[in-house]
PDB file of N, CA and C in Angstrom:
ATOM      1  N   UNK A   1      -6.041 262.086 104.019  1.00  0.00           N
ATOM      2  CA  UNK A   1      -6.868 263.007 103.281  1.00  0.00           C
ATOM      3  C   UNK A   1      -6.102 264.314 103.082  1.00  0.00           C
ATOM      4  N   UNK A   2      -5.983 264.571 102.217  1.00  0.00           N
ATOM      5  CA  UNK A   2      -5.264 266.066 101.715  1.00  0.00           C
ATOM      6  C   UNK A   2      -6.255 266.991 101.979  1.00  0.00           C
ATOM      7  N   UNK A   3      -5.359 268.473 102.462  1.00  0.00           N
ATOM      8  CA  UNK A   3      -6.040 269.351 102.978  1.00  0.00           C
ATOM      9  C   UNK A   3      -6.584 269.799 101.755  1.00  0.00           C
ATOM     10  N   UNK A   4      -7.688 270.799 101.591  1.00  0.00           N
ATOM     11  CA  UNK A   4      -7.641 272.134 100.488  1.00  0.00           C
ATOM     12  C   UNK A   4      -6.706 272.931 101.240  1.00  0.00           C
ATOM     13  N   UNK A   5      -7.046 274.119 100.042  1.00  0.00           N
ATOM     14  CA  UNK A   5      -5.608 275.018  99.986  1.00  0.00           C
ATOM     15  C   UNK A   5      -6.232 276.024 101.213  1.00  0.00           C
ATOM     16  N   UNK A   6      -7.370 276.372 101.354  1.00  0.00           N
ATOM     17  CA  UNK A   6      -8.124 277.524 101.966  1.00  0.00           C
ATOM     18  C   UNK A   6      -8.140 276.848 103.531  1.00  0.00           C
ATOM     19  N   UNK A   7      -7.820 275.598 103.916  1.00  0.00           N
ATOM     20  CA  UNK A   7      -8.071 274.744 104.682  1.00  0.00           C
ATOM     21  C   UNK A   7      -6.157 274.940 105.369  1.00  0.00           C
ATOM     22  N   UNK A   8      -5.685 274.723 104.566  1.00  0.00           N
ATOM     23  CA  UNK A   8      -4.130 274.476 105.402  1.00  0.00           C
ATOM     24  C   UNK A   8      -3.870 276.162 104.965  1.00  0.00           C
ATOM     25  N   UNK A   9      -4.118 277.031 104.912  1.00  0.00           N
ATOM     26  CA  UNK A   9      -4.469 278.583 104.881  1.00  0.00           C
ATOM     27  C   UNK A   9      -4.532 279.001 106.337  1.00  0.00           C
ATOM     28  N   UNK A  10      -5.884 278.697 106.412  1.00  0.00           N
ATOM     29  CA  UNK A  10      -6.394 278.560 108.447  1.00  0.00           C
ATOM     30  C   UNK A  10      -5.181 277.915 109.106  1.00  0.00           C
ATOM     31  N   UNK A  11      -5.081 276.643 109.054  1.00  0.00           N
ATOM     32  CA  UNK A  11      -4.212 275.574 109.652  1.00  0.00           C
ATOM     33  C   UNK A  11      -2.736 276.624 110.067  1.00  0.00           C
ATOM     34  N   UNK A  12      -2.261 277.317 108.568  1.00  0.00           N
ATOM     35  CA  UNK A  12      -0.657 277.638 108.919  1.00  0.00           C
ATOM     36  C   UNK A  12      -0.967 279.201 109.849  1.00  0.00           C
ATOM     37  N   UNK A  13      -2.020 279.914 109.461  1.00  0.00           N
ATOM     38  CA  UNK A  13      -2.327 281.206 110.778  1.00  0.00           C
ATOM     39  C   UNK A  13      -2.386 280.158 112.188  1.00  0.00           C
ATOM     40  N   UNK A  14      -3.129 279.452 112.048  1.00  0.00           N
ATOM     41  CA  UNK A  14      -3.221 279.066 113.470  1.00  0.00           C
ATOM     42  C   UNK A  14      -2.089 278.325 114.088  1.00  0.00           C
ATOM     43  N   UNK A  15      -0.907 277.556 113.765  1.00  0.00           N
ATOM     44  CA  UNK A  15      -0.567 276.994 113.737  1.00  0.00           C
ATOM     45  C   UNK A  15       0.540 278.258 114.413  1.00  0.00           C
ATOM     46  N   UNK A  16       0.830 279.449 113.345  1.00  0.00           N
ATOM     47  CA  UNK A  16       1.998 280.657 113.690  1.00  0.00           C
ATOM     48  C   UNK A  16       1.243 281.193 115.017  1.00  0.00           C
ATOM     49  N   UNK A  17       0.196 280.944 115.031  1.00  0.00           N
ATOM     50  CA  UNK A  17      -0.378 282.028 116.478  1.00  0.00           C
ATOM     51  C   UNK A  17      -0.225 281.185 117.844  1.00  0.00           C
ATOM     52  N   UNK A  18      -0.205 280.278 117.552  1.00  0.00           N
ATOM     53  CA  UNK A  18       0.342 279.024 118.576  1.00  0.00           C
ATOM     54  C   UNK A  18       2.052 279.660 118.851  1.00  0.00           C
ATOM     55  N   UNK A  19       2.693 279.257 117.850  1.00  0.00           N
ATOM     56  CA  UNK A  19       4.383 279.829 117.957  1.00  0.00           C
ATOM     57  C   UNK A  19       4.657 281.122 118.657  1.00  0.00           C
ATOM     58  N   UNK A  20       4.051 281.827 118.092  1.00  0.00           N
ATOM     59  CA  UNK A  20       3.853 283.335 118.879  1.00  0.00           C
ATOM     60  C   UNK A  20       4.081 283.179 120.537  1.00  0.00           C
ATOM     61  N   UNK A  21       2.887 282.279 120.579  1.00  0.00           N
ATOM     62  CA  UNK A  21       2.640 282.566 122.640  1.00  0.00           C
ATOM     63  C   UNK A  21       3.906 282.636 123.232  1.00  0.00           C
ATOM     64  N   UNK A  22       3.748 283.202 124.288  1.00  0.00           N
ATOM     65  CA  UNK A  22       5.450 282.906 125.052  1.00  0.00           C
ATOM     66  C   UNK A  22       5.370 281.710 125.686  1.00  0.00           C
ATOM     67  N   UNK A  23       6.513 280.806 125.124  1.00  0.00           N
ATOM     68  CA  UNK A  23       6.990 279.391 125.778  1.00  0.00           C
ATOM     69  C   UNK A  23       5.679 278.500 125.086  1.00  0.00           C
ATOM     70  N   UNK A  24       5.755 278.674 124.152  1.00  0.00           N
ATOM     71  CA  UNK A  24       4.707 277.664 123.128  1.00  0.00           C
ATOM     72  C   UNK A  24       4.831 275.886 123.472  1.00  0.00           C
ATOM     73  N   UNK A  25       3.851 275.584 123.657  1.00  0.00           N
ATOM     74  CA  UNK A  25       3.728 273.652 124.032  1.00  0.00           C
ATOM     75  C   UNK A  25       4.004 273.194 122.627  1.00  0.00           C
ATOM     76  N   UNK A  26       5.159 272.213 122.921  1.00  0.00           N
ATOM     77  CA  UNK A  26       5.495 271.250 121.364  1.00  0.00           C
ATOM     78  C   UNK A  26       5.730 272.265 120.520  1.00  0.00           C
ATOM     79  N   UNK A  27       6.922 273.000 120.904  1.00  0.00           N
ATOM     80  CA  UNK A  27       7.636 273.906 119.810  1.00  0.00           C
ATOM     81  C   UNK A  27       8.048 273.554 118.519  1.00  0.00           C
ATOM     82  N   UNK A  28       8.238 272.071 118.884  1.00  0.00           N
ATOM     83  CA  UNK A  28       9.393 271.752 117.531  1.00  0.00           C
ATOM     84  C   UNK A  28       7.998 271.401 116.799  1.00  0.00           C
ATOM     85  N   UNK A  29       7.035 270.641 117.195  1.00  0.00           N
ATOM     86  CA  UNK A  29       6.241 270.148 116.350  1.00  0.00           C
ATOM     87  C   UNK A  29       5.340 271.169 115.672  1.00  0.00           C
ATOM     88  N   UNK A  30       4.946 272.634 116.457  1.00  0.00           N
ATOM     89  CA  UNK A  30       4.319 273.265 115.827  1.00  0.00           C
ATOM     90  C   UNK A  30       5.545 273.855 114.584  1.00  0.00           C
ATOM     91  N   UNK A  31       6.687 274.033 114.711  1.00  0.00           N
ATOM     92  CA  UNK A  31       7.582 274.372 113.668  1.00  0.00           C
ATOM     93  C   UNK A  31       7.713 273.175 112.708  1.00  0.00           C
ATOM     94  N   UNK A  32       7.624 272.077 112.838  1.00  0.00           N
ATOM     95  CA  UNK A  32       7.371 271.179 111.643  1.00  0.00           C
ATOM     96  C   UNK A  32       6.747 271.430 111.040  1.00  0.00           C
ATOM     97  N   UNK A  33       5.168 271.747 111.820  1.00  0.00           N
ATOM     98  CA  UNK A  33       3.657 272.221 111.108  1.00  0.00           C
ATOM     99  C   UNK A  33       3.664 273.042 110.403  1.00  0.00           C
ATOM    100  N   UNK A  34       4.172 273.890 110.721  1.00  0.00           N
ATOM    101  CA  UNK A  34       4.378 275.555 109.894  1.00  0.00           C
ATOM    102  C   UNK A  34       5.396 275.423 108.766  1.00  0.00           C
ATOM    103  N   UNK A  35       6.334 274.642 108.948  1.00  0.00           N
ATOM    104  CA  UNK A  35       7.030 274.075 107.693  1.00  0.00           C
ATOM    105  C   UNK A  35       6.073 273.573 106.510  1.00  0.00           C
ATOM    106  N   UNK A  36       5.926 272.551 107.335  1.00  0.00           N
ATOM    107  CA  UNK A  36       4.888 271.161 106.235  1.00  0.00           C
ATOM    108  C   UNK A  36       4.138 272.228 105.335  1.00  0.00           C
ATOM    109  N   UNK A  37       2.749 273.126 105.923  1.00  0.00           N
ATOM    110  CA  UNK A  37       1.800 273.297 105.748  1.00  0.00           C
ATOM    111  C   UNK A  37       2.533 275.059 104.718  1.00  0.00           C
ATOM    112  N   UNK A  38       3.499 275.301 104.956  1.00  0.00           N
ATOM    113  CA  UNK A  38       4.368 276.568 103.992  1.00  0.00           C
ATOM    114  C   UNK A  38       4.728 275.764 102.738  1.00  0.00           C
ATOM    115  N   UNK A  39       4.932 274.842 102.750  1.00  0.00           N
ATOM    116  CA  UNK A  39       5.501 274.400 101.452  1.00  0.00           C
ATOM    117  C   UNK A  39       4.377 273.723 100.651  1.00  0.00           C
ATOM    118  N   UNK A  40       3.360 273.206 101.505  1.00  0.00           N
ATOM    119  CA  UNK A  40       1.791 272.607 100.769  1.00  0.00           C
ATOM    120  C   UNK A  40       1.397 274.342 100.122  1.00  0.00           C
ATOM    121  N   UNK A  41       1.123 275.106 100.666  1.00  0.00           N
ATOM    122  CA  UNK A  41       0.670 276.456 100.432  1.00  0.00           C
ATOM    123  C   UNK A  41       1.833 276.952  99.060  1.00  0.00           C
ATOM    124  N   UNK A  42       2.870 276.949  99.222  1.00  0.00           N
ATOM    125  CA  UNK A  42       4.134 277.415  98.309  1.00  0.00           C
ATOM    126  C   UNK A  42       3.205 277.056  96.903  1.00  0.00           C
ATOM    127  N   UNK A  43       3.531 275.951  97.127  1.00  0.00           N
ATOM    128  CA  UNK A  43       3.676 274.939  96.048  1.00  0.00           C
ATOM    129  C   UNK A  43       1.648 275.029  95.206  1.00  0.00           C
ATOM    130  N   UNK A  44       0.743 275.390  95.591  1.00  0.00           N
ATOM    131  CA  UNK A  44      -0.465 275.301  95.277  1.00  0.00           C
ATOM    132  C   UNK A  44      -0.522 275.973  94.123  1.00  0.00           C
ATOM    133  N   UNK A  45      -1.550 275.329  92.831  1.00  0.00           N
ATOM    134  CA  UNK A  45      -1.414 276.505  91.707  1.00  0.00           C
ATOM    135  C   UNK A  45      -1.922 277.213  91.868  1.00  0.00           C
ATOM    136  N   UNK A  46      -2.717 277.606  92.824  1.00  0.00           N
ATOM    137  CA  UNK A  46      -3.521 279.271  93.127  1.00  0.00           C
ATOM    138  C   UNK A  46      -1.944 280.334  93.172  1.00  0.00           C
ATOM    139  N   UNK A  47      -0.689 279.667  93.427  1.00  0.00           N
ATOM    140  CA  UNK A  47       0.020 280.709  94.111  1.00  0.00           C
ATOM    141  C   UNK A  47       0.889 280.687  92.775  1.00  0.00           C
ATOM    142  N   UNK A  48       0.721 280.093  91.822  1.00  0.00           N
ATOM    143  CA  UNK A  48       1.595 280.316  90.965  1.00  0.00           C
ATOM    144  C   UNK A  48       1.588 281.622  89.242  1.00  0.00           C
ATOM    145  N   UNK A  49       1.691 282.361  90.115  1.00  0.00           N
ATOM    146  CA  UNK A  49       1.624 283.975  88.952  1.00  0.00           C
ATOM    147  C   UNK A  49       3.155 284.050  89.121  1.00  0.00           C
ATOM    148  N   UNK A  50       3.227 285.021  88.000  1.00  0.00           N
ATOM    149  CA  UNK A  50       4.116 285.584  87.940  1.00  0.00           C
ATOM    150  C   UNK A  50       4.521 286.746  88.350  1.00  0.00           C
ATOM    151  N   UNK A  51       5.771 286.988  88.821  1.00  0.00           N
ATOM    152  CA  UNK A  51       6.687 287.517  89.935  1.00  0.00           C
ATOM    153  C   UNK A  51       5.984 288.998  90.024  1.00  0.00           C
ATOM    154  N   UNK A  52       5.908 289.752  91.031  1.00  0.00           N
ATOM    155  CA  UNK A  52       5.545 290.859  91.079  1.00  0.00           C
ATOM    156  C   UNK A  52       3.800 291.378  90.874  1.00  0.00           C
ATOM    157  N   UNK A  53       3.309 290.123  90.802  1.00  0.00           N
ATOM    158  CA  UNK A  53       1.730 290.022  90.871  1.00  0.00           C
ATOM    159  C   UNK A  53       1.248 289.334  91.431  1.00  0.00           C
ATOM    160  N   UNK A  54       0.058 289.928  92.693  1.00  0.00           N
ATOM    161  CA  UNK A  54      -0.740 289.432  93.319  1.00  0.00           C
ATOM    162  C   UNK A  54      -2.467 289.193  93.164  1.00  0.00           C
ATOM    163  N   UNK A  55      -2.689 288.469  92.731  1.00  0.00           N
ATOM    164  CA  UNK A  55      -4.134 288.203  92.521  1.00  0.00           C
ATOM    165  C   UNK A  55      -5.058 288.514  93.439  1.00  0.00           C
ATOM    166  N   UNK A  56      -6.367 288.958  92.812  1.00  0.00           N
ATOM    167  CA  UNK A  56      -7.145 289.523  93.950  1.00  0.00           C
ATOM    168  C   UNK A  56      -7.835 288.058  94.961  1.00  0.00           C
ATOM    169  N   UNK A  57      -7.590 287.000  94.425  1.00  0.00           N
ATOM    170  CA  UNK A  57      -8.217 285.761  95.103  1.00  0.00           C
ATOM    171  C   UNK A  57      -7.376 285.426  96.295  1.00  0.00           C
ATOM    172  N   UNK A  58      -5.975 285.719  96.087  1.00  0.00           N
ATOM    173  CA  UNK A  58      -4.947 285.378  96.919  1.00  0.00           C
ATOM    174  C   UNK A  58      -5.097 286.245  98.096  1.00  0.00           C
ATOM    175  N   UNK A  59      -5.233 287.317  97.864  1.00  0.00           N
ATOM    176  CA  UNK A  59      -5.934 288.999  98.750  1.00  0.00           C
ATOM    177  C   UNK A  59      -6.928 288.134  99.486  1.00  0.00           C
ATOM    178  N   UNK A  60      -8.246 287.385  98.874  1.00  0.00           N
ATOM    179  CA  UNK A  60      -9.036 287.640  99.718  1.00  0.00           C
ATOM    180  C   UNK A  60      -8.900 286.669 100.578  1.00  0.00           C
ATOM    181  N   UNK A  61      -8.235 285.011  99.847  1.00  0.00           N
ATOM    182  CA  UNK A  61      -8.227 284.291 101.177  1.00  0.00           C
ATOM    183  C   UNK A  61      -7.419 284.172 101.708  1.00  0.00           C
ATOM    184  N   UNK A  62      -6.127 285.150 102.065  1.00  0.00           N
ATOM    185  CA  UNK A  62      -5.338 285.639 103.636  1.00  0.00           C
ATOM    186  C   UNK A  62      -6.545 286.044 104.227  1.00  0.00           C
ATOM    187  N   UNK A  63      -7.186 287.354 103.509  1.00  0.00           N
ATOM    188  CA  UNK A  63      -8.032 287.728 104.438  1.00  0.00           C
ATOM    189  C   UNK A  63      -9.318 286.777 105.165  1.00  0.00           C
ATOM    190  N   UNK A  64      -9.677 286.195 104.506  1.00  0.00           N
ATOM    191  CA  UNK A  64     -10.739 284.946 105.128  1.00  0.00           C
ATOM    192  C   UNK A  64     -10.284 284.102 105.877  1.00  0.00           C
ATOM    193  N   UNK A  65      -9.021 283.668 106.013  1.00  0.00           N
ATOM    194  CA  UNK A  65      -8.416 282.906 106.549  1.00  0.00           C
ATOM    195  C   UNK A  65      -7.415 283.322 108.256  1.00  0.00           C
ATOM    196  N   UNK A  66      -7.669 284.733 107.869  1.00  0.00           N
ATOM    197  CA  UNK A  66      -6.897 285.166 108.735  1.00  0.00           C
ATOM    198  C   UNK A  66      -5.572 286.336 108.878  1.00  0.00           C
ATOM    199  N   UNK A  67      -5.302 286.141 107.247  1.00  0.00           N
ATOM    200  CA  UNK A  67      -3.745 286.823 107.751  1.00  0.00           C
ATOM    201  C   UNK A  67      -3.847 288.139 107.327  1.00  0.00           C
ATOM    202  N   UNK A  68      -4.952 288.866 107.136  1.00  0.00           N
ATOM    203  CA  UNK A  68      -5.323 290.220 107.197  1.00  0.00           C
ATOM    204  C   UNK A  68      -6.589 290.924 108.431  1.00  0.00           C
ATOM    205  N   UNK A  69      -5.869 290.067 109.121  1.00  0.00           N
ATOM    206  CA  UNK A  69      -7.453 290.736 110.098  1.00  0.00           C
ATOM    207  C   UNK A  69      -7.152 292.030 110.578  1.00  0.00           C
ATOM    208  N   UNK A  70      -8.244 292.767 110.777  1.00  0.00           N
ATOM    209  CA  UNK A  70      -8.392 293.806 111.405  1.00  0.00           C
ATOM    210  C   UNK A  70      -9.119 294.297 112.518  1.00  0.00           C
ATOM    211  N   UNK A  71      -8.596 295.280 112.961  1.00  0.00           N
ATOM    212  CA  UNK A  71      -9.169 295.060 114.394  1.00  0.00           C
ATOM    213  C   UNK A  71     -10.586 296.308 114.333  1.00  0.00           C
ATOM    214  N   UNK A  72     -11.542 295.803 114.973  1.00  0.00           N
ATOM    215  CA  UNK A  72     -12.858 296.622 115.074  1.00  0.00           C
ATOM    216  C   UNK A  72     -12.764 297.949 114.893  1.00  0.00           C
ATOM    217  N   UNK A  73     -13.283 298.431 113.954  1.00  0.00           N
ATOM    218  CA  UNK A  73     -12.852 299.971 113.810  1.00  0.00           C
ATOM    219  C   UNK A  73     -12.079 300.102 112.850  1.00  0.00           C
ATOM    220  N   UNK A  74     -11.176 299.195 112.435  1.00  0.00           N
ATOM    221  CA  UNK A  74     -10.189 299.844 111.669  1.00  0.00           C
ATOM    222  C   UNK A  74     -10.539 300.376 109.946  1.00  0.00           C
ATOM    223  N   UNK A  75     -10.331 301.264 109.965  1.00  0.00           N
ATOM    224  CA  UNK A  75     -10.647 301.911 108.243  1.00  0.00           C
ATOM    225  C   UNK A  75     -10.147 300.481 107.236  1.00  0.00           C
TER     226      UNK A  75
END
């Protein structure tokens, strides 16, 4: 079953926050993951604009997904 795009979105944050930890379990495999799931994401036509423009949809689902969080309080 193929992921959605908003779906392997989550998957590749979680996947880098795993890598992060110190001395991460199944290094290589979470670096496969983060491969695989970068080039499913690359490649999606949501991501395909042209150079030097970011869409506000693309904005929001990092942020829904994760890769803009902020921490309580923050402006």
């Amino acid at each position: 079953m193929a992921l959605s795009h908003t779906r392997a979105q989550q998957e590749w944050h979680d996947t880098y926050r795993a890598l992060a930890l110190s001395r991460p379990r199944r290094a290589t495999e979470l670096r496969r993951r983060l491969l695989a799931l970068s080039i499913r994401i690359h490649w999606h036509p949501l991501w395909s604009t042209p150079p030097g423009r970011t869409p506000a949809a693309r904005v929001e689902l990092r942020q829904r997904t994760g890769g803009g969080r902020r921490t309580v309080g923050a402006a």
